[in-house]
Each structure stands twice: as structure tokens, then as C-alpha cells.
Protein backbone atom coordinates (compact mmCIF):
# COMPACT_ATOMS: atom_id res chain seq x y z
CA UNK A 1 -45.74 104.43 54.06
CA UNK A 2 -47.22 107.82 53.78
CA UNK A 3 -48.66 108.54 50.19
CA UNK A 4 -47.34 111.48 48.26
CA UNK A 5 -47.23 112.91 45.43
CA UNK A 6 -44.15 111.26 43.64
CA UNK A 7 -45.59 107.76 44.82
CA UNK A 8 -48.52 107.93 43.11
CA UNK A 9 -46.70 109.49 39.87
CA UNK A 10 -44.56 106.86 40.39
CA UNK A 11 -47.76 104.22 40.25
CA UNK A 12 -49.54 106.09 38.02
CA UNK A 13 -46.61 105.56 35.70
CA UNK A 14 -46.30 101.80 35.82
CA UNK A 15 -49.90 101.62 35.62
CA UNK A 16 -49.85 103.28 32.25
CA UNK A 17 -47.34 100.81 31.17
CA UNK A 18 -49.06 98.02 32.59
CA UNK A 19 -52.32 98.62 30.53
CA UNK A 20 -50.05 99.19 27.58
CA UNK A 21 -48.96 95.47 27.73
CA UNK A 22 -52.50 94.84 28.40
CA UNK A 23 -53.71 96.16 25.66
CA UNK A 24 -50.87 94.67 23.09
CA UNK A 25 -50.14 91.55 24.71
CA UNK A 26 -53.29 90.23 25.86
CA UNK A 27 -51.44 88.60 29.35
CA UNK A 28 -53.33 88.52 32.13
CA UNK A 29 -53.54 91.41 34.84
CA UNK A 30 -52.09 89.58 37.94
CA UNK A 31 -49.22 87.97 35.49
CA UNK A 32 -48.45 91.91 34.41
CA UNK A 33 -48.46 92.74 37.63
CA UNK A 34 -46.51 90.44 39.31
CA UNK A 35 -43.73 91.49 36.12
CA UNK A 36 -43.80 94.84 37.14
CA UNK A 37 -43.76 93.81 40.98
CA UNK A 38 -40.39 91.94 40.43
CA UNK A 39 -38.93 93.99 37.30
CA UNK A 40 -39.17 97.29 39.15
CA UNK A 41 -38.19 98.96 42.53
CA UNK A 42 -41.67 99.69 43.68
CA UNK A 43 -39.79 100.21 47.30
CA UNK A 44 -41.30 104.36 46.60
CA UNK A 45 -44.56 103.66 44.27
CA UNK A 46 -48.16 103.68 45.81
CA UNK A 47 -48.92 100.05 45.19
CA UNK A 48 -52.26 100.07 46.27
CA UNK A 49 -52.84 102.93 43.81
CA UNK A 50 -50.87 101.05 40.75
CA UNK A 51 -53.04 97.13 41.80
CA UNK A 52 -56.51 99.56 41.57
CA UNK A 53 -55.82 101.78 38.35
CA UNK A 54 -54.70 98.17 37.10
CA UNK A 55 -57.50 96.06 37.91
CA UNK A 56 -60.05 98.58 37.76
CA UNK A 57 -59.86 100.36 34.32
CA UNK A 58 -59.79 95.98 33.11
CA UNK A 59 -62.72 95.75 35.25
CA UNK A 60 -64.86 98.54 34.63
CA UNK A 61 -63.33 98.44 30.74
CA UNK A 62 -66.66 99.38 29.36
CA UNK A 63 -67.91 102.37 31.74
CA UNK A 64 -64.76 103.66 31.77
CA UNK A 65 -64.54 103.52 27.77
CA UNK A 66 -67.85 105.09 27.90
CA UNK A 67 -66.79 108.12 29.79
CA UNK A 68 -64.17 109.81 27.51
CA UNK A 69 -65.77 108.27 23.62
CA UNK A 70 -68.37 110.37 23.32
CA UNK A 71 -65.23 113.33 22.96
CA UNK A 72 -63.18 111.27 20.58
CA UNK A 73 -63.30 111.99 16.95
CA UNK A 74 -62.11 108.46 15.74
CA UNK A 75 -62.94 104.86 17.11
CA UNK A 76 -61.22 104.26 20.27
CA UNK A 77 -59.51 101.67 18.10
CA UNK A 78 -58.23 104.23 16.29
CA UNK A 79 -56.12 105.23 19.01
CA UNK A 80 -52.51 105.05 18.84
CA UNK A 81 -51.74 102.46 22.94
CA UNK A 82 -49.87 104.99 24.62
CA UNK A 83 -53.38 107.65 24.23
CA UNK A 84 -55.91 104.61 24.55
CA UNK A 85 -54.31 103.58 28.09
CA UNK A 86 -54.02 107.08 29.32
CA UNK A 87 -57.70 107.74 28.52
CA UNK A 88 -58.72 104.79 30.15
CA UNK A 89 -56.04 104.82 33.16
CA UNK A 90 -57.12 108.95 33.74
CA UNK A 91 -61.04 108.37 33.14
CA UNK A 92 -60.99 105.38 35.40
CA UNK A 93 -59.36 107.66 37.98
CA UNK A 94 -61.56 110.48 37.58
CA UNK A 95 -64.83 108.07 37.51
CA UNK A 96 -63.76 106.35 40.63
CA UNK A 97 -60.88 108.50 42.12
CA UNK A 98 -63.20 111.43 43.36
CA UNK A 99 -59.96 111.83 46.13
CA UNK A 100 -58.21 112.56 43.57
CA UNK A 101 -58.90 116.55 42.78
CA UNK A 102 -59.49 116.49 37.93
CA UNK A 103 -56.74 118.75 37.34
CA UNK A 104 -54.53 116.45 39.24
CA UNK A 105 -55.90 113.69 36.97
CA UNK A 106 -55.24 115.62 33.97
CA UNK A 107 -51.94 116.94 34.56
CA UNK A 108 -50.39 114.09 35.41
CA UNK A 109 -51.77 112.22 32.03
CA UNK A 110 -50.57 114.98 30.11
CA UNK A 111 -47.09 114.52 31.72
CA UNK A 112 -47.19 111.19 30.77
CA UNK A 113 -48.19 111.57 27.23
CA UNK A 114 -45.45 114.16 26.77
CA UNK A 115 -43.41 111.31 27.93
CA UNK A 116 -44.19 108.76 25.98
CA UNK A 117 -46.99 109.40 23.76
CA UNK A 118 -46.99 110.40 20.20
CA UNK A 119 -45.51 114.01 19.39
CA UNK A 120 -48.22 116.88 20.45
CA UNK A 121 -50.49 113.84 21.75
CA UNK A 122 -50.50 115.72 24.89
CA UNK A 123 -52.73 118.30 23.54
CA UNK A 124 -55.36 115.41 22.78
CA UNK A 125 -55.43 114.07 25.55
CA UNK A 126 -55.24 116.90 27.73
CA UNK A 127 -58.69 118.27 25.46
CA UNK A 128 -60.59 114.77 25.94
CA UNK A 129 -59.95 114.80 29.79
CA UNK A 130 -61.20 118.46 30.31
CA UNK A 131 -64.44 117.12 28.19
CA UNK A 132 -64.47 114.38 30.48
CA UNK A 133 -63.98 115.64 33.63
CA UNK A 134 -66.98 118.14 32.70
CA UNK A 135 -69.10 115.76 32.38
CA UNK A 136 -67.99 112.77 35.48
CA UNK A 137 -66.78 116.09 38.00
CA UNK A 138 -69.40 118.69 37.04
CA UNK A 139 -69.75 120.09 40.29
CA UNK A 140 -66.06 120.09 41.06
CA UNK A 141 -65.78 121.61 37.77
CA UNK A 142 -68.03 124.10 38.10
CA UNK A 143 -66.83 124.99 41.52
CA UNK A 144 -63.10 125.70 40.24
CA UNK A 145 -64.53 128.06 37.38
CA UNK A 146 -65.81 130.63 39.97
């Protein structure tokens, strides 16, 4: 299957969900994942992309909470679920995605936050990403400001 765009939207998506019952379940990845395997029609989702945004922001938890903190201004437990597993879903990707070009990252978090995220939480996260992006994708960053 060729990747495109609406495939990885698609896993991108699911993934989001996925660390949502992460987060406020406390089941374990591969038991999530096998839910979402049989619950949805992944038949047009990226897969591959949804199994590494899964098992990598749980893996690199820390790092990844690392990169976008320093811009919050309230604990990361503070966080209403939706925001807390798009931060760590979109910093994972632009930590470890560098494929994936930072305003892609971005816009398709604040897509999803407009979705299903708090009212106006799109603005948040959309102002924590560009923080973080600076700082993980300076030089693509700085390249797209000239």
C-alpha cells in the first residue's frame, strides 16, 4: 500500500485515541492495539505509522514529555487527555518523525484537537507545538522563516 496523506490522518487519528485509553485506562499497548485492530477498518490507515506513534510516545514517555513541558504553563497533569495525548502523540512525531515536515505535525494535531479536544484547545496546542518544534526542528524552522 502506498502511504498518503489520508492514511496517515487516518493513523494519526486512532493513535490519538489509542493513547487516550492509555492514559485513562491503564491497559496495555498491544491489548489497545489489537482493540483498535479488530474494532476498526484499518483496510486505508498507515498501520505501521499508528503501531510506532503507539509504542513509541509509551516508550520514549519521558523524552517526549520533556520536549513540549518546558512551554506548558500548568503540570502536564493538569492537562485535560484529549491535549496531553496530542502533545505527546505530535512531539513524539516531531522528535522522531524528522520525515515528517513540523507544520505537517502541527496541523494535523490542531485538526484533531478541533475535533475532539476542549473548545479553543486548538489554539493551545497549536502555540506549544510551534514552541516545540523551535526548539526539536530548529534548522527546519529556521529554514521555512526565510
Amino acid at each position: 500500500m502506498t502511504v498518503t496523506a489520508s492514511a496517515r490522518r487516518k493513523a494519526r487519528h486512532y493513535a490519538m485515541q489509542a493513547l487516550y485509553q492509555w492514559q485513562m485506562a491503564g491497559a496495555s499497548l498491544n491489548t489497545i492495539e489489537a482493540e483498535f485492530r479488530t474494532d476498526n477498518d484499518m483496510s486505508k490507515t498507515d498501520v505501521d505509522y499508528f503501531h510506532d506513534l503507539l509504542h513509541g510516545v509509551a516508550k520514549e514517555l519521558d523524552e517526549v514529555e520533556g520536549a513540549f513541558e518546558p512551554h506548558l504553563d500548568r503540570a502536564i497533569d493538569g492537562l485535560d487527555p484529549v491535549s496531553r495525548a496530542l502533545l505527546r502523540m505530535s512531539s513524539y512525531e516531531l522528535k522522531n518523525r524528522i520525515d515528517v515536515p513540523y507544520k505537517v505535525v502541527i496541523n494535523e494535531a490542531v485538526a484533531l484537537a478541533k475535533k475532539f479536544g476542549p473548545t479553543d484547545s486548538y489554539k493551545f496546542i497549536n502555540g506549544i507545538l510551534d514552541k516545540t518544534a523551535a526548539d526539536l526542528r530548529a534548522t527546519e524552522v529556521a529554514a521555512d522563516k526565510k
